[in-house]
C-alpha atoms as a PDB file:
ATOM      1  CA  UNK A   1       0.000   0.000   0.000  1.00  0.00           C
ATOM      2  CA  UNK A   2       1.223   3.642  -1.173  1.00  0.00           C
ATOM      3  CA  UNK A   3       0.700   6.463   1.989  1.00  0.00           C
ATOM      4  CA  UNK A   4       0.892   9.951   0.981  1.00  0.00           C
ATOM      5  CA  UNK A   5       2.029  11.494   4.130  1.00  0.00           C
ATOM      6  CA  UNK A   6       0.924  15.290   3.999  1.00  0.00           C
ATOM      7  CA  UNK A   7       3.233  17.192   6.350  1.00  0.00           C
ATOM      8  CA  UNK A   8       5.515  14.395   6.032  1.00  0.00           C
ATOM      9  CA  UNK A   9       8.674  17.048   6.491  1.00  0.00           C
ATOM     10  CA  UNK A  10       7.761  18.471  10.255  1.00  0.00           C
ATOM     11  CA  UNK A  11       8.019  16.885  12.859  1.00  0.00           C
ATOM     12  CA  UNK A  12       5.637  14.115  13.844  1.00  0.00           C
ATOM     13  CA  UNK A  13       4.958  13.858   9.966  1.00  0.00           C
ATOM     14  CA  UNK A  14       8.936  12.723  10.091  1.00  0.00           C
ATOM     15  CA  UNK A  15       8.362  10.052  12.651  1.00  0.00           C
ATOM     16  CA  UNK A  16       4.921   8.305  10.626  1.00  0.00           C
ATOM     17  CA  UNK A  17       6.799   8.199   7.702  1.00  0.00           C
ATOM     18  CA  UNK A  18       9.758   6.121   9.084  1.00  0.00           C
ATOM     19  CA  UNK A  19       7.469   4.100  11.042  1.00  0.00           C
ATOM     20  CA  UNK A  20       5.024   3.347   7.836  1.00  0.00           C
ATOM     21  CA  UNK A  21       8.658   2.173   5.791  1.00  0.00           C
ATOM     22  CA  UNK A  22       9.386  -0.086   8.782  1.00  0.00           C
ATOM     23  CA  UNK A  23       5.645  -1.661   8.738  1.00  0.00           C
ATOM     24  CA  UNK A  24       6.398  -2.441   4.839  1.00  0.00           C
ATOM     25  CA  UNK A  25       4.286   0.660   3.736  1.00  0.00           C
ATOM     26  CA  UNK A  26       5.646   2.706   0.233  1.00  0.00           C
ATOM     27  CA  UNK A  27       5.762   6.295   1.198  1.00  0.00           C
ATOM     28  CA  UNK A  28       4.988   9.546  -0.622  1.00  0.00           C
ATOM     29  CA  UNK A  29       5.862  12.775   1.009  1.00  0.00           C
ATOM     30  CA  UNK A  30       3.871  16.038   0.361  1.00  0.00           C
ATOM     31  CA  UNK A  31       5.029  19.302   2.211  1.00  0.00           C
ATOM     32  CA  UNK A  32       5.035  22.763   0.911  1.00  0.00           C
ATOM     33  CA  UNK A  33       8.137  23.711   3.481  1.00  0.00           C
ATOM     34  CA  UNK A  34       6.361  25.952   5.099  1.00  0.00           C
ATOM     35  CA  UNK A  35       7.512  24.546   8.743  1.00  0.00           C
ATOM     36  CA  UNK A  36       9.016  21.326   7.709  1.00  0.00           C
ATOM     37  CA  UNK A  37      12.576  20.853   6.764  1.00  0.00           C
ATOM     38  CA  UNK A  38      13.774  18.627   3.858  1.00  0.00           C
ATOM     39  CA  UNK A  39      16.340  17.266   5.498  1.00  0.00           C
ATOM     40  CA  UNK A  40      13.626  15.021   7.944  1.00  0.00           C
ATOM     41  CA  UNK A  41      12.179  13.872   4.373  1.00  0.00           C
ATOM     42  CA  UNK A  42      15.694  12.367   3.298  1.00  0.00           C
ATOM     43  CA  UNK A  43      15.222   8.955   1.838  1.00  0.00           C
ATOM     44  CA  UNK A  44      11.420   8.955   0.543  1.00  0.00           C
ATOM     45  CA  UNK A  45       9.917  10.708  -2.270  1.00  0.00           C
ATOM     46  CA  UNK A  46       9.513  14.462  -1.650  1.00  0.00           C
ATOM     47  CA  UNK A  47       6.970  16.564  -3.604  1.00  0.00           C
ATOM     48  CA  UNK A  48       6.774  20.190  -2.809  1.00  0.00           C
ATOM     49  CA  UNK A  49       3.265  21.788  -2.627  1.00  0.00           C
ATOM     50  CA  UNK A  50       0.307  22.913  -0.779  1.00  0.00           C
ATOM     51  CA  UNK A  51      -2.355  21.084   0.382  1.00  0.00           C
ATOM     52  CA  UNK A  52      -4.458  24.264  -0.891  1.00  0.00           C
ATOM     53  CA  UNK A  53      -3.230  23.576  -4.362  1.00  0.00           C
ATOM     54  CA  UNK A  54      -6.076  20.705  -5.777  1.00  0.00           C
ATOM     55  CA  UNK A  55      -3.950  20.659  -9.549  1.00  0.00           C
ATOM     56  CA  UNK A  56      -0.683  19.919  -7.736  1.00  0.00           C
ATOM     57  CA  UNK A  57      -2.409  17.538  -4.723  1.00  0.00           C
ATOM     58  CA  UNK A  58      -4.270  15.518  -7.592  1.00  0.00           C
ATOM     59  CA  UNK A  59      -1.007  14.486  -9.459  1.00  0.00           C
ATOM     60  CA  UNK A  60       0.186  12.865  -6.520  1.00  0.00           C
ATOM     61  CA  UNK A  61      -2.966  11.566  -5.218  1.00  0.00           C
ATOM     62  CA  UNK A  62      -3.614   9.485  -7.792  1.00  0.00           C
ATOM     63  CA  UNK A  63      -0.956   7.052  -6.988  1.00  0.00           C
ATOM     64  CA  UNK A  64      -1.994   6.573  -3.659  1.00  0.00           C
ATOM     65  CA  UNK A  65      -3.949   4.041  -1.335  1.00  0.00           C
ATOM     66  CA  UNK A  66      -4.737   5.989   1.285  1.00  0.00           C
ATOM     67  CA  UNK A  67      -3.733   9.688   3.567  1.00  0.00           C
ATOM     68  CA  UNK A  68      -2.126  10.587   6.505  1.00  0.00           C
ATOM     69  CA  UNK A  69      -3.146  14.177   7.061  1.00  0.00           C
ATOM     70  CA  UNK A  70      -0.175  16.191   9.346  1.00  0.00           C
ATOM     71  CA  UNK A  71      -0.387  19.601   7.752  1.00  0.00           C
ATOM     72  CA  UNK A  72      -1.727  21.879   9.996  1.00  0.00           C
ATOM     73  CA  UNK A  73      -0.920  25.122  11.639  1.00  0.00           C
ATOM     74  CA  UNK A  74      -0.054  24.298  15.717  1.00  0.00           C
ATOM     75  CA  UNK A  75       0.135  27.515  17.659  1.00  0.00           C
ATOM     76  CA  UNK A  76      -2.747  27.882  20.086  1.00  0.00           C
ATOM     77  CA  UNK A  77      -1.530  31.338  20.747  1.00  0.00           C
ATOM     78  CA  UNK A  78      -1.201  32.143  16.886  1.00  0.00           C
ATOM     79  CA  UNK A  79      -4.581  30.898  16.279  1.00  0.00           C
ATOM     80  CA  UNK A  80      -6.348  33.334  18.530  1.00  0.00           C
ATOM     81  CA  UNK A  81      -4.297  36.445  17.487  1.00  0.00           C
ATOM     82  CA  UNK A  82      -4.429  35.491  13.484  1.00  0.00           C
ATOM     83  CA  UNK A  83      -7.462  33.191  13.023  1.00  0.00           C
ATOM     84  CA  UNK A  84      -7.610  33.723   9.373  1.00  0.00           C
ATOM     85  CA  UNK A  85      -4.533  31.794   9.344  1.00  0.00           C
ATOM     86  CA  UNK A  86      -5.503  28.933  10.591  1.00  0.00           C
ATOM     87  CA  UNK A  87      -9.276  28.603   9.222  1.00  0.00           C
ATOM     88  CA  UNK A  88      -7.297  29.228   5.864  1.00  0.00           C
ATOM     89  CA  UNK A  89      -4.792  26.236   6.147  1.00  0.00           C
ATOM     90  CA  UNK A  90      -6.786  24.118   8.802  1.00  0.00           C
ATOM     91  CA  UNK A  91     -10.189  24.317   7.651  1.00  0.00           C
ATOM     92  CA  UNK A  92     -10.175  25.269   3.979  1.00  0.00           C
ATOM     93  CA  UNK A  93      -6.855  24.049   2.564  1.00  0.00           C
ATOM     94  CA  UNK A  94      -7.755  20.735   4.654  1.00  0.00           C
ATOM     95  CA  UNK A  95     -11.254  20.128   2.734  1.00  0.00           C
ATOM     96  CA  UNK A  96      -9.322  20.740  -0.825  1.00  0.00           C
ATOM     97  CA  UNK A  97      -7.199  17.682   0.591  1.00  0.00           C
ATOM     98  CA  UNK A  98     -10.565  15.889   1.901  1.00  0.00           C
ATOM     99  CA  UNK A  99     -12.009  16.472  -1.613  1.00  0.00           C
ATOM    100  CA  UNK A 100      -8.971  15.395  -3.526  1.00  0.00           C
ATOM    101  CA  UNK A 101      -8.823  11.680  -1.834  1.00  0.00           C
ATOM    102  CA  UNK A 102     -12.324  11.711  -2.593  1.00  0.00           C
ATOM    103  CA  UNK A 103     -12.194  12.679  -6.222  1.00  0.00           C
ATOM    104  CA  UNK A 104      -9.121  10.647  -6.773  1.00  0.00           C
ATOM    105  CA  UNK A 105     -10.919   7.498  -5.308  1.00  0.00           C
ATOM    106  CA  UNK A 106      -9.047   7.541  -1.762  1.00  0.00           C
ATOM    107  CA  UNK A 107     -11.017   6.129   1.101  1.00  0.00           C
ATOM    108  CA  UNK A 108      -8.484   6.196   3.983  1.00  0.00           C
ATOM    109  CA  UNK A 109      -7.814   8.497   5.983  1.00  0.00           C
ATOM    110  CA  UNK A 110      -5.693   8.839   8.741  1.00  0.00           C
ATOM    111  CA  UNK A 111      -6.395  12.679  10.455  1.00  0.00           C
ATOM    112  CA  UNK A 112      -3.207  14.403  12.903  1.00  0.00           C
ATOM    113  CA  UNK A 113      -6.591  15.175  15.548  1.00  0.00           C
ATOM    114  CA  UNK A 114      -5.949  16.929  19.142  1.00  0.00           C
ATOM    115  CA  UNK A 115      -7.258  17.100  22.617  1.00  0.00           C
ATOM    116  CA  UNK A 116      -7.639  20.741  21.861  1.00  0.00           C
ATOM    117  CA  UNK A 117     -11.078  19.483  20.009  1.00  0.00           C
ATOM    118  CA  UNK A 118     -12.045  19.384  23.802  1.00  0.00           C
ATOM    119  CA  UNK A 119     -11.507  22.622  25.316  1.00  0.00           C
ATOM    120  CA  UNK A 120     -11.734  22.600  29.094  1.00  0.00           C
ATOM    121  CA  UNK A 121     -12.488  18.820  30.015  1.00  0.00           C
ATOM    122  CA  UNK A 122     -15.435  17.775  32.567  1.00  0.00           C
ATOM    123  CA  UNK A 123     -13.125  15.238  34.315  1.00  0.00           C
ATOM    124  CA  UNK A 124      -9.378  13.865  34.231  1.00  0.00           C
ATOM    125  CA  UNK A 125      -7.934  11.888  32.572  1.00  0.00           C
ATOM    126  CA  UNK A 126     -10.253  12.617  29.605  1.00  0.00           C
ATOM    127  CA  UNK A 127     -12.272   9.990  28.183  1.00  0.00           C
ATOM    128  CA  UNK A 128     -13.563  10.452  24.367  1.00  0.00           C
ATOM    129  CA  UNK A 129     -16.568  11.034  25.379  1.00  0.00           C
ATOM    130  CA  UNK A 130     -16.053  14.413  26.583  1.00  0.00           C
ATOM    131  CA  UNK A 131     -17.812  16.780  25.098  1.00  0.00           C
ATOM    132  CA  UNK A 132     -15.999  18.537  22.225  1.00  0.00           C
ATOM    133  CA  UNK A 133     -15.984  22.658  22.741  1.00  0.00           C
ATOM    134  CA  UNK A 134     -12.753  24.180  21.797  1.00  0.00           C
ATOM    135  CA  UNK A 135     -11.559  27.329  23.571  1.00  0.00           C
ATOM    136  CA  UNK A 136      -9.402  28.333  20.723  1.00  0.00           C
ATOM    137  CA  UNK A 137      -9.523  28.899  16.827  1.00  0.00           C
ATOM    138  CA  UNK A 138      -7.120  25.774  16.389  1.00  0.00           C
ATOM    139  CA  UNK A 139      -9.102  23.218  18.512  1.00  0.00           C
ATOM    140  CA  UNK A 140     -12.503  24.814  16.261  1.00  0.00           C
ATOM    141  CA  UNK A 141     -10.175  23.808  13.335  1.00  0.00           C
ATOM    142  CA  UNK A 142      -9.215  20.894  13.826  1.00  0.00           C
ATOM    143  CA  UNK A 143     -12.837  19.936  15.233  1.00  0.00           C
ATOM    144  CA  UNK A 144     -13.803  20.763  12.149  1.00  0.00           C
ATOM    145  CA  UNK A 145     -12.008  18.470   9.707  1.00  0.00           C
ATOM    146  CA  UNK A 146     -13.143  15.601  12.205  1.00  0.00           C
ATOM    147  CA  UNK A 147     -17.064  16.685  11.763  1.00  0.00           C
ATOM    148  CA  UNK A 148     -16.373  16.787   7.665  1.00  0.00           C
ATOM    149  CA  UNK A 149     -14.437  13.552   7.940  1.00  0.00           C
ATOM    150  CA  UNK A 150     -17.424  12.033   9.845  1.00  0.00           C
ATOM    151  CA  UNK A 151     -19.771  13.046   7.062  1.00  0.00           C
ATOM    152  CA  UNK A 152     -17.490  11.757   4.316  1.00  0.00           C
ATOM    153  CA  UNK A 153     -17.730   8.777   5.986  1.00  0.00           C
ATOM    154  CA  UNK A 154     -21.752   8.610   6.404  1.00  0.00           C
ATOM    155  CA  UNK A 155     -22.375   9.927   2.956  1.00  0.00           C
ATOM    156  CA  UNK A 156     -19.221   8.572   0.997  1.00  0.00           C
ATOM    157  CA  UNK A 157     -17.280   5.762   2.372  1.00  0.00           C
ATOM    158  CA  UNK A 158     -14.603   7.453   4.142  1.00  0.00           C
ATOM    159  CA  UNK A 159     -13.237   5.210   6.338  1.00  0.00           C
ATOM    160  CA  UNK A 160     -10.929   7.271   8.570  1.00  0.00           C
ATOM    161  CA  UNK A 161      -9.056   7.572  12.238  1.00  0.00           C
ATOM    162  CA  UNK A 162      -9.213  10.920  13.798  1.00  0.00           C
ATOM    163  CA  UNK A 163      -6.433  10.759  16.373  1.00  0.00           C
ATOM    164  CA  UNK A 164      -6.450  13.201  19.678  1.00  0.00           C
ATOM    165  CA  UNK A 165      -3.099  13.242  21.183  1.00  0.00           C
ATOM    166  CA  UNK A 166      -1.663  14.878  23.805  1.00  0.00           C
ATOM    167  CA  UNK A 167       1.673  16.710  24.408  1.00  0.00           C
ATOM    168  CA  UNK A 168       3.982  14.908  21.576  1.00  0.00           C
ATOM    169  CA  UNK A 169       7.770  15.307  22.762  1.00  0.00           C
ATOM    170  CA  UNK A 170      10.920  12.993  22.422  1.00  0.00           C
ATOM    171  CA  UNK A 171      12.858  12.487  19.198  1.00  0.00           C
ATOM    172  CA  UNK A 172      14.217   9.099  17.304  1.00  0.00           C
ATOM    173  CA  UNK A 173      16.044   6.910  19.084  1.00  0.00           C
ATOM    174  CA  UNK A 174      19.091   7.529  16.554  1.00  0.00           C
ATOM    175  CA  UNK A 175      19.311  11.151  16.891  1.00  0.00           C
ATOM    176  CA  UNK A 176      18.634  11.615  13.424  1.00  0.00           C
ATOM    177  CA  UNK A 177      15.014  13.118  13.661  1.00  0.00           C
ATOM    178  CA  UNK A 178      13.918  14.908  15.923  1.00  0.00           C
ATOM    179  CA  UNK A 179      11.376  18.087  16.984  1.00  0.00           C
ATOM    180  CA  UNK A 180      12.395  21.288  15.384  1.00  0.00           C
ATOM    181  CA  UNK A 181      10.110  24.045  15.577  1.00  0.00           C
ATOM    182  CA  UNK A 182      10.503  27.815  14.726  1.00  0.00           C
ATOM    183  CA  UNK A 183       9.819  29.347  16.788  1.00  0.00           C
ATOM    184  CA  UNK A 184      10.039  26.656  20.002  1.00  0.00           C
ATOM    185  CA  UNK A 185       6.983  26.568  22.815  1.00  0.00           C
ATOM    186  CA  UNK A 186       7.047  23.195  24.055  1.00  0.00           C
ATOM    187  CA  UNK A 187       8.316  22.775  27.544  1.00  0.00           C
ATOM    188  CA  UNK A 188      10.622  20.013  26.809  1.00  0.00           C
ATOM    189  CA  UNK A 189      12.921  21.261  24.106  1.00  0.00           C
ATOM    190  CA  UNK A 190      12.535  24.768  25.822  1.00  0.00           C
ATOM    191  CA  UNK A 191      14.089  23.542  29.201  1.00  0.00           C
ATOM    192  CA  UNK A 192      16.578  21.700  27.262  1.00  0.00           C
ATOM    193  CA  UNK A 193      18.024  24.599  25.803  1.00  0.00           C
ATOM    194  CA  UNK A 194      17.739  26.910  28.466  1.00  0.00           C
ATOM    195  CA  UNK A 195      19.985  23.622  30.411  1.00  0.00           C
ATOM    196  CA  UNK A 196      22.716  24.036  27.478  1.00  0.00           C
ATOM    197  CA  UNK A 197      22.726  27.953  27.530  1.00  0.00           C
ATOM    198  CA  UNK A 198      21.433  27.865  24.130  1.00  0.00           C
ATOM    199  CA  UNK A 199      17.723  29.804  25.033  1.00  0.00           C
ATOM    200  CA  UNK A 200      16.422  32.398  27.318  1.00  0.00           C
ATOM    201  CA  UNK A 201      15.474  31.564  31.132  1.00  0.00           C
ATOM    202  CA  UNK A 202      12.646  28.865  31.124  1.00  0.00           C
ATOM    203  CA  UNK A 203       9.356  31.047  31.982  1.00  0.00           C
ATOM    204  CA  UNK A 204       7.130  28.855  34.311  1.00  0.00           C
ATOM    205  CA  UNK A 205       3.726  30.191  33.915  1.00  0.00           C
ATOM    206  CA  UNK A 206       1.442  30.174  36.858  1.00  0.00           C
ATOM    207  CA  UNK A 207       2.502  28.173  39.794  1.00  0.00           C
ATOM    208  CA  UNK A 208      -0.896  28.655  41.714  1.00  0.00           C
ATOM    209  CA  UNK A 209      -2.825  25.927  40.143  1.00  0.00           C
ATOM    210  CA  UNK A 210      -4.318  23.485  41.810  1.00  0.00           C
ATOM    211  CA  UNK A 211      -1.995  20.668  41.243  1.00  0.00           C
ATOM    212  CA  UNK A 212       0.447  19.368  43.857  1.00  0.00           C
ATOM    213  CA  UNK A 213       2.987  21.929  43.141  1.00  0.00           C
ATOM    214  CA  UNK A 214       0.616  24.594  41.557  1.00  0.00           C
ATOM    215  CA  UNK A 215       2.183  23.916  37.967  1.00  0.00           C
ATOM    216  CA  UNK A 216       0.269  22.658  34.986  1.00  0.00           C
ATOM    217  CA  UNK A 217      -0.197  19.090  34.900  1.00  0.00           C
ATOM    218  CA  UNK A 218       0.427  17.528  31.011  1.00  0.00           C
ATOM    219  CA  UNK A 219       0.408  14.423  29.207  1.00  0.00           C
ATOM    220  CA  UNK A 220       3.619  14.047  27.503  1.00  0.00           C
ATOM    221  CA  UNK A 221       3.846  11.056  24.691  1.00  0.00           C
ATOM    222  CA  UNK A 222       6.777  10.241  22.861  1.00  0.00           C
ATOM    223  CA  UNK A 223       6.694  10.503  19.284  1.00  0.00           C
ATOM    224  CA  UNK A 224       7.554   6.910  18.323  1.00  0.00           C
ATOM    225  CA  UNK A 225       4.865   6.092  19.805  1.00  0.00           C
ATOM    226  CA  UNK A 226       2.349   8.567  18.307  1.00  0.00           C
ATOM    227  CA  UNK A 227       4.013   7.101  15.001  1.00  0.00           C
ATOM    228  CA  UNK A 228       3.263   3.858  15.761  1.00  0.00           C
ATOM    229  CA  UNK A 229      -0.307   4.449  16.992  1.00  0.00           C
ATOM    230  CA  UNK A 230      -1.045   5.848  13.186  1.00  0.00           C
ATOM    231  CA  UNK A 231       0.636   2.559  11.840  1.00  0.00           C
ATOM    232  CA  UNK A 232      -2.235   0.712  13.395  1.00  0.00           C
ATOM    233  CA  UNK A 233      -5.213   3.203  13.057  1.00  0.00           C
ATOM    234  CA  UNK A 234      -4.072   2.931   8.970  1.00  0.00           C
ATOM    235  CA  UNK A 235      -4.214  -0.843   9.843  1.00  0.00           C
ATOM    236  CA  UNK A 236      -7.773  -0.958  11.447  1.00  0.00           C
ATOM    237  CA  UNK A 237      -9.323   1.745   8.748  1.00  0.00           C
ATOM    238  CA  UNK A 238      -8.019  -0.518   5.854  1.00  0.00           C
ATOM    239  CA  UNK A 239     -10.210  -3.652   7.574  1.00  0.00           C
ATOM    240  CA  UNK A 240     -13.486  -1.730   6.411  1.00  0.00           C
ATOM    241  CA  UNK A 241     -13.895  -0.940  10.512  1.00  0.00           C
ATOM    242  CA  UNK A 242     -15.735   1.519  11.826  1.00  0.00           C
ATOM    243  CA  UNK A 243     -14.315   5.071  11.864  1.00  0.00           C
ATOM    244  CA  UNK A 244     -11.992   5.906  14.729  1.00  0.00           C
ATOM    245  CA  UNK A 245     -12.254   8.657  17.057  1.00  0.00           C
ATOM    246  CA  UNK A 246      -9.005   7.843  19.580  1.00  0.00           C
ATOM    247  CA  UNK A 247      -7.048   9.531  21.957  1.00  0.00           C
ATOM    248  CA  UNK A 248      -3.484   9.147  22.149  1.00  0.00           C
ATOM    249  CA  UNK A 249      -1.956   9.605  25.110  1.00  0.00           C
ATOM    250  CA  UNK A 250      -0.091   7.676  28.269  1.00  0.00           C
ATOM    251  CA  UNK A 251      -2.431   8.296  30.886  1.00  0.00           C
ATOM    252  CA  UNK A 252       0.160   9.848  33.195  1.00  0.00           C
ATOM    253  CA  UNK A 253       0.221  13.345  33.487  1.00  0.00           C
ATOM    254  CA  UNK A 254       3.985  15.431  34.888  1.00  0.00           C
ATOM    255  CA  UNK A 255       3.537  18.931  35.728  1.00  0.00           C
ATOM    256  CA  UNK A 256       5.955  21.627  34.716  1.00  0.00           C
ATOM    257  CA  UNK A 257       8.168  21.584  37.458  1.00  0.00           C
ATOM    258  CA  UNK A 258       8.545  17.322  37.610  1.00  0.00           C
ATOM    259  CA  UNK A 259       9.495  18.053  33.966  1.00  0.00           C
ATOM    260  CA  UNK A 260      11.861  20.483  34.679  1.00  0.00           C
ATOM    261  CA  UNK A 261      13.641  18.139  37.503  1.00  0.00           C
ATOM    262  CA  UNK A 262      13.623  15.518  34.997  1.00  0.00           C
ATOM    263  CA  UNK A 263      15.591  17.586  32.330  1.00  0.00           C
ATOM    264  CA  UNK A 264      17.844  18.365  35.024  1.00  0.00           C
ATOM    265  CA  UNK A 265      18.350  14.538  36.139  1.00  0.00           C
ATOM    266  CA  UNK A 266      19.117  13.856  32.435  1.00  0.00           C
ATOM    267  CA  UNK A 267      21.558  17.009  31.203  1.00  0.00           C
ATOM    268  CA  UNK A 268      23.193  17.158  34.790  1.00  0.00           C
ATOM    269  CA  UNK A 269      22.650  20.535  34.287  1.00  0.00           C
ATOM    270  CA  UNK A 270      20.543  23.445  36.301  1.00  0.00           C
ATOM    271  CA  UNK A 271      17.203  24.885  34.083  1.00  0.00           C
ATOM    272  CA  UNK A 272      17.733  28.486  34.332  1.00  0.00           C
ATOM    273  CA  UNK A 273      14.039  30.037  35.089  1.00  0.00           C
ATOM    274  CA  UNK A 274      11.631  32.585  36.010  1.00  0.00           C
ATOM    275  CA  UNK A 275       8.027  32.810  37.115  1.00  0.00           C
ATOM    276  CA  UNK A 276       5.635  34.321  35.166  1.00  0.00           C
ATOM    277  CA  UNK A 277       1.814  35.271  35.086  1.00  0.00           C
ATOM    278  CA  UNK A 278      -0.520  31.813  34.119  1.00  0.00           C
ATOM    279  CA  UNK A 279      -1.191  31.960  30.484  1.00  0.00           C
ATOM    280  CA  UNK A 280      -5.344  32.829  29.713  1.00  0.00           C
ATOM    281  CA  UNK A 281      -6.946  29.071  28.514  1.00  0.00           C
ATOM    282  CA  UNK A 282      -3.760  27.069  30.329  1.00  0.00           C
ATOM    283  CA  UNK A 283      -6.286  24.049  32.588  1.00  0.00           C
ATOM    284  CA  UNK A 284      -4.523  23.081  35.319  1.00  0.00           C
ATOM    285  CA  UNK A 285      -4.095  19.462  34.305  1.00  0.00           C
ATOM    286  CA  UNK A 286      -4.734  17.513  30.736  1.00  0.00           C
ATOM    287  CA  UNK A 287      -4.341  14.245  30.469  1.00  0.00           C
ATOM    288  CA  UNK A 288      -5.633  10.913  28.243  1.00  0.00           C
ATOM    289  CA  UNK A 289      -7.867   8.468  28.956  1.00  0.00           C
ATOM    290  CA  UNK A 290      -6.398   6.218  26.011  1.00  0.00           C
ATOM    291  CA  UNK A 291      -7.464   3.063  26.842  1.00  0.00           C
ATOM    292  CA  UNK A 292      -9.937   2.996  24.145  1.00  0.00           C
ATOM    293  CA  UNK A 293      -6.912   2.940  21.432  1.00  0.00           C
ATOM    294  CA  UNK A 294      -5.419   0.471  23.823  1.00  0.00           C
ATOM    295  CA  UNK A 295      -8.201  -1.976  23.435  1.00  0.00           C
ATOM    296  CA  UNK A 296      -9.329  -1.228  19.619  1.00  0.00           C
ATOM    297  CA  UNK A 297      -5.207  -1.053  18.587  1.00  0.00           C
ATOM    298  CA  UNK A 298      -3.931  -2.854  20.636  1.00  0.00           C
ATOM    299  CA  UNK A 299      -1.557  -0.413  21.006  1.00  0.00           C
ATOM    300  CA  UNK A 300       0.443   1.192  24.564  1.00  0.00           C
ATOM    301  CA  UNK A 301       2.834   3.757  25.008  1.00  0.00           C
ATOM    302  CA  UNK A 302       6.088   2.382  25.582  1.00  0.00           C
ATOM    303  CA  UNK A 303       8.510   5.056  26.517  1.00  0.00           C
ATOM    304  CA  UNK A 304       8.725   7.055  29.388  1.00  0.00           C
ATOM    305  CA  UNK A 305       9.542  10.330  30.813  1.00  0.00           C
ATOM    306  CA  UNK A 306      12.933   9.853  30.978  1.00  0.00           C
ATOM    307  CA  UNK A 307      13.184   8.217  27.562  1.00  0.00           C
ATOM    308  CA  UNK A 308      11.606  11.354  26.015  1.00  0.00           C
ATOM    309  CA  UNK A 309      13.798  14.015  27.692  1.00  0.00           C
ATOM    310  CA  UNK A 310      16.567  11.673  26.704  1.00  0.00           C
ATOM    311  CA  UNK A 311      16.007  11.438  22.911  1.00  0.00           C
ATOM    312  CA  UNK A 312      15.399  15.070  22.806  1.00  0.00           C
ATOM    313  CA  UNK A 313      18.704  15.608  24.841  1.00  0.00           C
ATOM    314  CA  UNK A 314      20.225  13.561  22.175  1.00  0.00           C
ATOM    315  CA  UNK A 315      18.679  15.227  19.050  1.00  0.00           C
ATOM    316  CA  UNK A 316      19.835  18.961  20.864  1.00  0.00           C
ATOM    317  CA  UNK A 317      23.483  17.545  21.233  1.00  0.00           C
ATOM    318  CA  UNK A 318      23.798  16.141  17.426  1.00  0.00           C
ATOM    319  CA  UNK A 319      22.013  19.781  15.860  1.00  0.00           C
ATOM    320  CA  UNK A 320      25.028  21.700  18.140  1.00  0.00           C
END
């Protein structure tokens, strides 16, 4: 089977990809290097374009089986100062994509969901069932491709996996891929380099929620992981199954500062910091309920903590 991996040059684009070529999968990579780097597409098929582009996208789609969707704008922040942005790219550009596989005769789809589709949960950890009310332009986005892929599949055939995960961190095991963002607001990398004396002081924001320490609390999944979860959801949507609606997550939450002692543990090294003001729309704690992907992928999280601060140690010290 042929996978056209769209957003296959960022970063957990990167990771699927390798993971499809170990499963046995051929691999086409679309990305119009906007945020993704050619480099993390070395060794498959690169074509450069835009998802918004349905001339371009229909070339390339007609050689393949099925879709892994990645290419999305990621920036909560972004979203709510320049929403046009991402209802552009997220929303419109996505539905040229969802009508492309469906011109072309492609009826599998694999959709790069998030817990964002959630907004502020009821309970924790956070079961699918939740009700699904963004706070924020990007969670209405990407809510929105999952609705559209839900009719697709009622009215069309569209067999598809719409997968919700959680704080994505870590990098390959080999140091050769790893997260690269521009500009950085994850915690993980962020510590990191404020550890080497490559970043600014680590801004902790809010430490007056109520958590144990009064830091957020956060689901963080490795990426391997995340990579491998789309392996299987491709598997299970190419049985004819029912669509998917998973989240993908480890079911332990860290807050800021147990990440933060962590990266520490790791680098040997003090994280440099400062407190700050809580952000507006930060909940004090997210984390998955996954055990539905467990049971219908069979499919758990194998890496920990440690393992992800680790592989994105490593990744830092090879790009010096």
């Amino acid at each position: 089977m042929r996978v056209l991996v769209v957003g296959g040059a960022g970063y957990i684009g990167s990771h699927a990809t390798r993971a499809l070529r170990r499963h046995g999968y051929e691999v086409i990579i679309y990305d119009n290097l906007s945020t993704g780097y050619k480099f993390l597409a070395d060794g498959f098929e690169l074509i450069t374009g835009d998802i918004a582009d349905p001339a371009k996208l229909a070339e390339v789609m007609k050689r393949a089986d099925a879709v892994m969707h990645f290419a999305a704008h990621a920036y909560v922040g972004e979203s709510v100062e320049n929403p046009r942005k991402y209802f552009q790219n997220n929303v419109e550009a996505a539905l040229t994509l969802l009508n492309t596989a469906l011109d072309t005769g492609v009826r599998k789809f694999v959709f790069s969901s998030s817990c964002a589709v959630y907004g502020v949960p009821l309970t924790v950890p956070i079961p699918e069932s939740n009700p699904r009310q963004p706070v924020n332009p990007y969670g209405a986005s990407k809510l929105f491709v999952e609705n559209a892929l839900e009719a697709y599949d009622r009215a069309y055939g569209m067999r598809f996996a719409s997968l919700r995960y959680f704080n994505a961190a870590g990098a390959d095991e080999s140091g050769e891929i790893g997260e690269l963002h521009e500009p950085e607001t994850h915690l993980i990398p962020l510590a990191l380099a404020a550890a080497a004396g490559k970043g600014a002081k680590l801004q902790v924001f809010g430490t007056d929620y109520p958590t144990p320490d009064g830091t957020c609390v956060r689901d963080y999944i490795h990426v391997n992981d995340l990579a491998e979860a789309h392996v299987l959801a491709l598997e299970q949507v190419t049985k004819e199954n029912e669509p998917l609606a998973l989240n993908l997550g480890t079911g332990q939450g860290y807050s800021v500062m147990e990440v933060i002692n962590t990266v520490e543990r790791i680098t040997g090294r003090a994280v440099p910091r400062s407190i700050a003001p809580r952000r507006a729309g930060d909940p004090p704690a997210l984390v998955a309920d996954s055990k539905r992907a467990q049971q219908v992928l069979g499919w758990r999280p194998r890496r920990s903590l440690q393992e992800i601060v680790s592989t994105a140690w490593k990744w830092m010290q090879r790009r010096a």
